[in-house]
Protein backbone atom coordinates (compact mmCIF):
# COMPACT_ATOMS: atom_id res chain seq x y z
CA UNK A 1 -109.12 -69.60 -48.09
CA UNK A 2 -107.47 -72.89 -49.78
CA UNK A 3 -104.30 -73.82 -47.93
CA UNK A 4 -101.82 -76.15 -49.45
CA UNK A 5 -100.95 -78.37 -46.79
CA UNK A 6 -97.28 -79.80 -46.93
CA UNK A 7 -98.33 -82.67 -43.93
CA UNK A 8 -101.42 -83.38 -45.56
CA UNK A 9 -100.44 -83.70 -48.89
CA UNK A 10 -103.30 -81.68 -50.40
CA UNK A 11 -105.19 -78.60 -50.87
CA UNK A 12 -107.65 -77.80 -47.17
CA UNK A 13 -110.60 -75.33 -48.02
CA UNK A 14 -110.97 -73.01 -44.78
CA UNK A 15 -113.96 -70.90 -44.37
CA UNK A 16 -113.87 -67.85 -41.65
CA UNK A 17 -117.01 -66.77 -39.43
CA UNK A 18 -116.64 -63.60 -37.65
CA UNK A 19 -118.64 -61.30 -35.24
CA UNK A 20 -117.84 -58.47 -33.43
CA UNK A 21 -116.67 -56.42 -36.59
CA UNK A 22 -119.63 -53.93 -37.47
CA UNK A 23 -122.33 -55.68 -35.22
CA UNK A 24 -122.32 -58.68 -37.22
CA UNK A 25 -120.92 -62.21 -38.07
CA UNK A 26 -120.35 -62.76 -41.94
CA UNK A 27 -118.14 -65.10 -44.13
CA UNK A 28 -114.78 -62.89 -44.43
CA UNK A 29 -113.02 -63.23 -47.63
CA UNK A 30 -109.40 -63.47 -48.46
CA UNK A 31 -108.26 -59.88 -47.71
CA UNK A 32 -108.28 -57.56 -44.51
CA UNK A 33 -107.46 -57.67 -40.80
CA UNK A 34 -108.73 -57.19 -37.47
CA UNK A 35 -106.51 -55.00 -36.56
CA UNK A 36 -106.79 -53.49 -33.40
CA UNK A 37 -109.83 -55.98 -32.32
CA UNK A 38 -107.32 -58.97 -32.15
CA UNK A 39 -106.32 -58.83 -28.64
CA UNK A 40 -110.39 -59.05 -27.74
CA UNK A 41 -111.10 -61.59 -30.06
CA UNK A 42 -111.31 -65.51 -29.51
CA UNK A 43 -110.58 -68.25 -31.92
CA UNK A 44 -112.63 -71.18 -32.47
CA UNK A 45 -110.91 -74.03 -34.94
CA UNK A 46 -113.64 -76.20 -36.10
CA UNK A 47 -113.32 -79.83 -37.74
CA UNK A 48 -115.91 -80.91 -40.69
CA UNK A 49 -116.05 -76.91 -41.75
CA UNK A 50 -118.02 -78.22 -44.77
CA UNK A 51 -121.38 -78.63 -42.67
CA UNK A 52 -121.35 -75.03 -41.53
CA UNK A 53 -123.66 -73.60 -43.68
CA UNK A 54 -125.92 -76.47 -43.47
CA UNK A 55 -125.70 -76.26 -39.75
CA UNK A 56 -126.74 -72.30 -39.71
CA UNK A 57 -123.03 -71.13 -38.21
CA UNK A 58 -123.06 -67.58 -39.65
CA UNK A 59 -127.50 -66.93 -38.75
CA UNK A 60 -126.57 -67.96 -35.49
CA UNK A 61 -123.64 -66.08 -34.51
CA UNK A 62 -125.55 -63.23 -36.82
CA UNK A 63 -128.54 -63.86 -33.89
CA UNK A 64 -126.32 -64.21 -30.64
CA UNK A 65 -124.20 -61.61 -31.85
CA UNK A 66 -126.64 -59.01 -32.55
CA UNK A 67 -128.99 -59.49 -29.39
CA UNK A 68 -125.57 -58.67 -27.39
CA UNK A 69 -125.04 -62.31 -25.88
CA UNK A 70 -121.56 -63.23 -27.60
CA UNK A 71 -118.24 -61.74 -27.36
CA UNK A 72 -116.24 -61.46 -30.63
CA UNK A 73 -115.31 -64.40 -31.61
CA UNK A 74 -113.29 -65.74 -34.93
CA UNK A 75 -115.00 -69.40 -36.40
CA UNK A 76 -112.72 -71.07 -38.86
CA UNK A 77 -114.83 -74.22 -40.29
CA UNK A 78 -111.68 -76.76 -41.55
CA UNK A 79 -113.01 -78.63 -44.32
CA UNK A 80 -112.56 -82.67 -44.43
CA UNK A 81 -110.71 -84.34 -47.49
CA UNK A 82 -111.40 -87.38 -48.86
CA UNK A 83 -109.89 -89.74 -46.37
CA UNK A 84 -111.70 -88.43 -43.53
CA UNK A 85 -111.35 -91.29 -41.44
CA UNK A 86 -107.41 -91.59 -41.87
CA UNK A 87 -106.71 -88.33 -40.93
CA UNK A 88 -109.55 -87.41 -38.11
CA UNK A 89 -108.24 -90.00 -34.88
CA UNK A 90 -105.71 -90.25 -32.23
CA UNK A 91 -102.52 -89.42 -33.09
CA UNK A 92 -99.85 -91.86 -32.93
CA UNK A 93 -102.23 -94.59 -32.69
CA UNK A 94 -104.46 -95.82 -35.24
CA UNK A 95 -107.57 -97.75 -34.00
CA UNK A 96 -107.65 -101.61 -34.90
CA UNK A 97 -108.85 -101.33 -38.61
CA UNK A 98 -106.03 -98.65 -39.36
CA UNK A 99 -107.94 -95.57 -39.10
CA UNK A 100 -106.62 -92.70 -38.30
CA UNK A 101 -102.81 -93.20 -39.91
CA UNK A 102 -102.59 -89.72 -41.06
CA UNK A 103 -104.20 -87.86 -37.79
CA UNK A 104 -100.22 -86.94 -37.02
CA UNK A 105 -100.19 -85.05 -40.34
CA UNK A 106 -103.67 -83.81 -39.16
CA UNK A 107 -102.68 -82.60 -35.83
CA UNK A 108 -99.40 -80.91 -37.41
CA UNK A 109 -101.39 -79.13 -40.46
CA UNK A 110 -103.41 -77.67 -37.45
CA UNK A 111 -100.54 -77.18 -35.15
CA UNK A 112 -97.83 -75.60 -38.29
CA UNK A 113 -99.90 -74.63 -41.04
CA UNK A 114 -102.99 -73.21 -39.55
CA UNK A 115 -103.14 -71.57 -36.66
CA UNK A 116 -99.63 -69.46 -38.21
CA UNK A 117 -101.61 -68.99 -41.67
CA UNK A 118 -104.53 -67.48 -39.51
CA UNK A 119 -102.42 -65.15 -37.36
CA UNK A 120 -101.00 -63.84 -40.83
CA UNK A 121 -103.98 -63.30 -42.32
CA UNK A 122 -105.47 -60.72 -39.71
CA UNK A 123 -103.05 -59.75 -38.23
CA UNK A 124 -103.02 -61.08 -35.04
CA UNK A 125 -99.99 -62.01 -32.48
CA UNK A 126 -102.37 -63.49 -29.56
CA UNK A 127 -105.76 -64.45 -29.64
CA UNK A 128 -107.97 -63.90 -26.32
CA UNK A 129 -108.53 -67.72 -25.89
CA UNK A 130 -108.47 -70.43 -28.24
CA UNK A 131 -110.96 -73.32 -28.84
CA UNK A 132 -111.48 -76.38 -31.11
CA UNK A 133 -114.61 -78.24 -31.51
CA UNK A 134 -116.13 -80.90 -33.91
CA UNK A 135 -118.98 -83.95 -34.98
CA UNK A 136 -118.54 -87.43 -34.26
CA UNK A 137 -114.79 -88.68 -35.39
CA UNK A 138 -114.48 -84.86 -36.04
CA UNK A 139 -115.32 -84.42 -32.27
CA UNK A 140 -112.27 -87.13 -31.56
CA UNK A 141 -109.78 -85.50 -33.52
CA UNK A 142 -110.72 -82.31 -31.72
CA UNK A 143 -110.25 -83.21 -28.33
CA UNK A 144 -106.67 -85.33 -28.75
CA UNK A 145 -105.19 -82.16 -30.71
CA UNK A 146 -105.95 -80.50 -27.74
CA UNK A 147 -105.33 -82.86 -25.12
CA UNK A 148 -101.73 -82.91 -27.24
CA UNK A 149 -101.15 -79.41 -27.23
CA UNK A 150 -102.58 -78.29 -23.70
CA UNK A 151 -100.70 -74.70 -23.30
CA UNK A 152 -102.54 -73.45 -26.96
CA UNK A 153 -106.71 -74.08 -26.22
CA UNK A 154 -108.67 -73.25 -23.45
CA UNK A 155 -111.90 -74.78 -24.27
CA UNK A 156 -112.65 -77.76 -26.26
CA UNK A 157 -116.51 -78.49 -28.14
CA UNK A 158 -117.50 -82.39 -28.47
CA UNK A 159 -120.93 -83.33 -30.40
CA UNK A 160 -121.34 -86.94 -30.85
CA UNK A 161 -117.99 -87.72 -30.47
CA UNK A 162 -116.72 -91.04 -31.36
CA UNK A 163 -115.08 -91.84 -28.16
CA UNK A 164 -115.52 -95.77 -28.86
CA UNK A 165 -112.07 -95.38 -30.84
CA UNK A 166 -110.73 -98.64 -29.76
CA UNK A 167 -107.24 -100.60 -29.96
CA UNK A 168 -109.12 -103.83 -30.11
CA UNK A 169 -112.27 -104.75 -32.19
CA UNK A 170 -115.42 -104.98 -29.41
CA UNK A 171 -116.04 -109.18 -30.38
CA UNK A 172 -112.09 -109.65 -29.53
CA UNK A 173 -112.38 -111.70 -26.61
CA UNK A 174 -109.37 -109.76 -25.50
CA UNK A 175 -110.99 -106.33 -25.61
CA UNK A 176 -111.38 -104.54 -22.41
CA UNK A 177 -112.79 -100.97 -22.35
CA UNK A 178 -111.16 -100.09 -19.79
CA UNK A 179 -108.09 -100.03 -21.57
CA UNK A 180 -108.78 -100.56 -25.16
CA UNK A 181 -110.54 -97.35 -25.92
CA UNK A 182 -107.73 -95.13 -26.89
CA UNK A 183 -109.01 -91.89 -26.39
CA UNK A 184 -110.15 -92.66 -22.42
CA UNK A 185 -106.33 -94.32 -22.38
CA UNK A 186 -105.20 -91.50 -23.72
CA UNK A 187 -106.67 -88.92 -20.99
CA UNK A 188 -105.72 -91.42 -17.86
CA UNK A 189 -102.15 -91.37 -19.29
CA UNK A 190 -102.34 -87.60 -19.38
CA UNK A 191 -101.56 -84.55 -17.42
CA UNK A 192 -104.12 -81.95 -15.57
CA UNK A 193 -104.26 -79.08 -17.41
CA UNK A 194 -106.49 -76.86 -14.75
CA UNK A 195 -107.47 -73.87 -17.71
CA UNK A 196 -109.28 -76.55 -20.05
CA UNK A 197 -113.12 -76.66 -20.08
CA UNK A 198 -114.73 -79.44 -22.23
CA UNK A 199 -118.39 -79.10 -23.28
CA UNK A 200 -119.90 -82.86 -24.86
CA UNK A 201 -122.94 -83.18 -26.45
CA UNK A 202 -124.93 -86.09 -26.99
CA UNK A 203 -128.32 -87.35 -28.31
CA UNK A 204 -130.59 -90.18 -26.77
CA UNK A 205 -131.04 -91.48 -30.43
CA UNK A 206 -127.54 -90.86 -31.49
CA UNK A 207 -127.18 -94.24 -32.38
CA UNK A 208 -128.49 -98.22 -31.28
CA UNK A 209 -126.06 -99.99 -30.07
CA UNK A 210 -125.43 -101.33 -26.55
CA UNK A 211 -122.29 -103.24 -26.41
CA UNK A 212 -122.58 -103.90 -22.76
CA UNK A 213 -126.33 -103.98 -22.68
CA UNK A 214 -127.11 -102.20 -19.86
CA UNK A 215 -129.76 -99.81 -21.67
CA UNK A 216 -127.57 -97.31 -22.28
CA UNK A 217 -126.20 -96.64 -26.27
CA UNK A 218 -122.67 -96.82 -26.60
CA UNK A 219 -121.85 -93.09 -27.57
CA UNK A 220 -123.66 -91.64 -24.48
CA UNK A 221 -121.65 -94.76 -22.32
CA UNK A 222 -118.25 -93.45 -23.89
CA UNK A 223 -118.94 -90.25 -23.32
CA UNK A 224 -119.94 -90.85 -19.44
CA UNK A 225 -117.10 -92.79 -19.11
CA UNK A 226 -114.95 -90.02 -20.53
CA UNK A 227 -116.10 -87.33 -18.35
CA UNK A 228 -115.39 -89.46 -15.21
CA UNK A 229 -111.93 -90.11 -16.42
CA UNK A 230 -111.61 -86.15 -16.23
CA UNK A 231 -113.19 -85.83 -13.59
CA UNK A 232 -110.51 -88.29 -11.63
CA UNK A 233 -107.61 -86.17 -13.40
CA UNK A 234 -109.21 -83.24 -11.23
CA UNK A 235 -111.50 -81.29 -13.32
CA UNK A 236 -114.63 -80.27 -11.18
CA UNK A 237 -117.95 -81.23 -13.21
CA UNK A 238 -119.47 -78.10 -12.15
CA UNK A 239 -116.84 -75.57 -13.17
CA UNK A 240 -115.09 -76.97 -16.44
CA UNK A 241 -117.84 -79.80 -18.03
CA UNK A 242 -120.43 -79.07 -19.47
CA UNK A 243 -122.62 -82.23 -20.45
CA UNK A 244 -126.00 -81.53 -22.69
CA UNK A 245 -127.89 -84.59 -23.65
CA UNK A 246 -130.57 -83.83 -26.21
CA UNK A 247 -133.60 -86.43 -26.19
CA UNK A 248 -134.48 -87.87 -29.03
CA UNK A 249 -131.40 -85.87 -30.74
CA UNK A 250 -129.53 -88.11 -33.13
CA UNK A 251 -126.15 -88.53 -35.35
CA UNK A 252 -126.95 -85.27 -37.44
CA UNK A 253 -126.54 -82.15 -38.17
CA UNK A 254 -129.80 -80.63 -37.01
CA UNK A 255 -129.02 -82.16 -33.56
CA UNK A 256 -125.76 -80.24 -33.68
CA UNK A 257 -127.37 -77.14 -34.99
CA UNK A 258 -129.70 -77.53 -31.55
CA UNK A 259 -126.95 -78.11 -29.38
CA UNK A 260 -123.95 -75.18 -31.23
CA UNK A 261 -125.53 -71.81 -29.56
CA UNK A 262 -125.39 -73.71 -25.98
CA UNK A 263 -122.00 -74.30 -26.57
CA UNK A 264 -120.97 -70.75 -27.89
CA UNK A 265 -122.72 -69.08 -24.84
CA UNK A 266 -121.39 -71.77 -22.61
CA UNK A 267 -117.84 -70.76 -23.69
CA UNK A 268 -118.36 -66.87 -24.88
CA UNK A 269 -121.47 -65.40 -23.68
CA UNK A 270 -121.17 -61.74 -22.53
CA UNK A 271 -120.87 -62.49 -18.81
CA UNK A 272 -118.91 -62.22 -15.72
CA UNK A 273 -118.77 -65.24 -14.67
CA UNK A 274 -117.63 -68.72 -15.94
CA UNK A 275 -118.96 -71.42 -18.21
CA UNK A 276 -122.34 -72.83 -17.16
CA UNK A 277 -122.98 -75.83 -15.25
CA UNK A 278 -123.95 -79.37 -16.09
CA UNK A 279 -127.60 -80.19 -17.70
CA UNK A 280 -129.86 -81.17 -20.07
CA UNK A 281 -132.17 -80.74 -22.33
């Protein structure tokens, strides 16, 4: 489906993965509804929809789907435009090169434009639950749309997120992570919002750098450091985090292809009890 966005400015290519219709996932084209499946059905929003196919979306839910371990579940894989790294960010705050400007517009095409165009389009009034997951700065613009917008997710999905989003370049003698990192500043200026779970992934060779050098890279650091700031809001490590950290896994999209079917099962495996506990692998 191609969307003309009025906040963005341009034309967003959307791409739908679906299970639970006939036993099986499949790319659904622009007509049809779900009918009377839509009250049983979750949504999953998902940023950089472009690496989907490269990433295996529709063989894997095909695969979970069919052995009987996933409830239906609607993917919609959002495309990235050209200036990515304007509009994936924070918000309201741009980090200190000026990325991120348009990540407003972002947030509202999601917000205005997409999640009504979807409910058209099959049908639906409510969803079961809704989630929204992405890769690296996709992964940041993820979890501050729903951090925003508390009362419309339940469940957030973080690979390699670029939590290092700063206010302050790291060689400013000013910089202090404790504060400059907008997206940890962002969190401990926030609210609890007891129904979210939040599932991070991260690799041991996601990238090199150690800013603080204390043998730790930087995106596993930010991500630590992120968890604990939700863990001080109130959320219980056990019942709504989920942290996977893949050795040797790196900045890619066969990492994320590794790590996707723990998160899907983490958040919709036919089960009656709750998302899984921390762990590694």
């Amino acid at each position: 489906m191609l969307l003309e966005s009025i906040h963005l400015q341009r034309s967003v290519q959307v791409d739908f993965y679906l299970t639970g219709m006939g036993g099986r996932p499949s790319a659904v084209g622009p007509d049809g509804s779900l009918g009377q499946s839509g009250p049983g059905i979750s949504l999953l929003l998902i940023n950089d929809g472009q690496d989907l196919d490269r990433l295996g979306m529709a063989g894997m839910l095909d695969d979970l789907y069919g052995r009987g371990s996933l409830t239906p579940l609607l993917c919609v894989g959002i495309h990235a435009g050209t200036d990515r790294k304007m509009e994936y960010g924070t918000a309201g705050q741009p980090d200190y090169q000026g990325r991120g400007k348009q990540a407003t517009g972002y947030s509202r095409f999601v917000m205005e434009e997409l999640l009504p165009a979807i409910h058209r389009k099959y049908a639906i009034q409510d969803f079961k639950d809704k989630a929204f997951a992405g890769f690296s700065l996709g992964a940041l613009s993820a979890l501050d749309i729903v951090w925003r917008h508390p009362q419309e997710f339940a469940l957030v999905g973080l690979f390699s997120g670029s939590f290092w989003w700063r206010a302050k370049d790291k060689n400013d003698p000013a910089y202090d992570e404790n504060r400059d990192r907008i997206m940890h500043e962002e969190v401990r200026q926030g609210g609890y919002y007891p129904w979210l779970k939040f599932f991070f992934e991260c690799g041991t060779e996601d990238e090199q750098e150690d800013r603080n050098h204390n043998g730790v890279i930087d995106s596993i650091d930010d991500t630590r450091d992120l968890i604990s700031e939700l863990e001080r809001k109130g959320y219980d490590p056990a019942r709504d985090i989920r942290y996977l950290e893949i050795e040797g896994g790196r900045h890619e999209v066969a990492t994320w292809a590794q790590a996707m079917p723990e998160f899907l099962l983490w958040g919709w495996a036919r089960r009656a009890t709750g998302p899984a506990s921390e762990g590694q692998i």
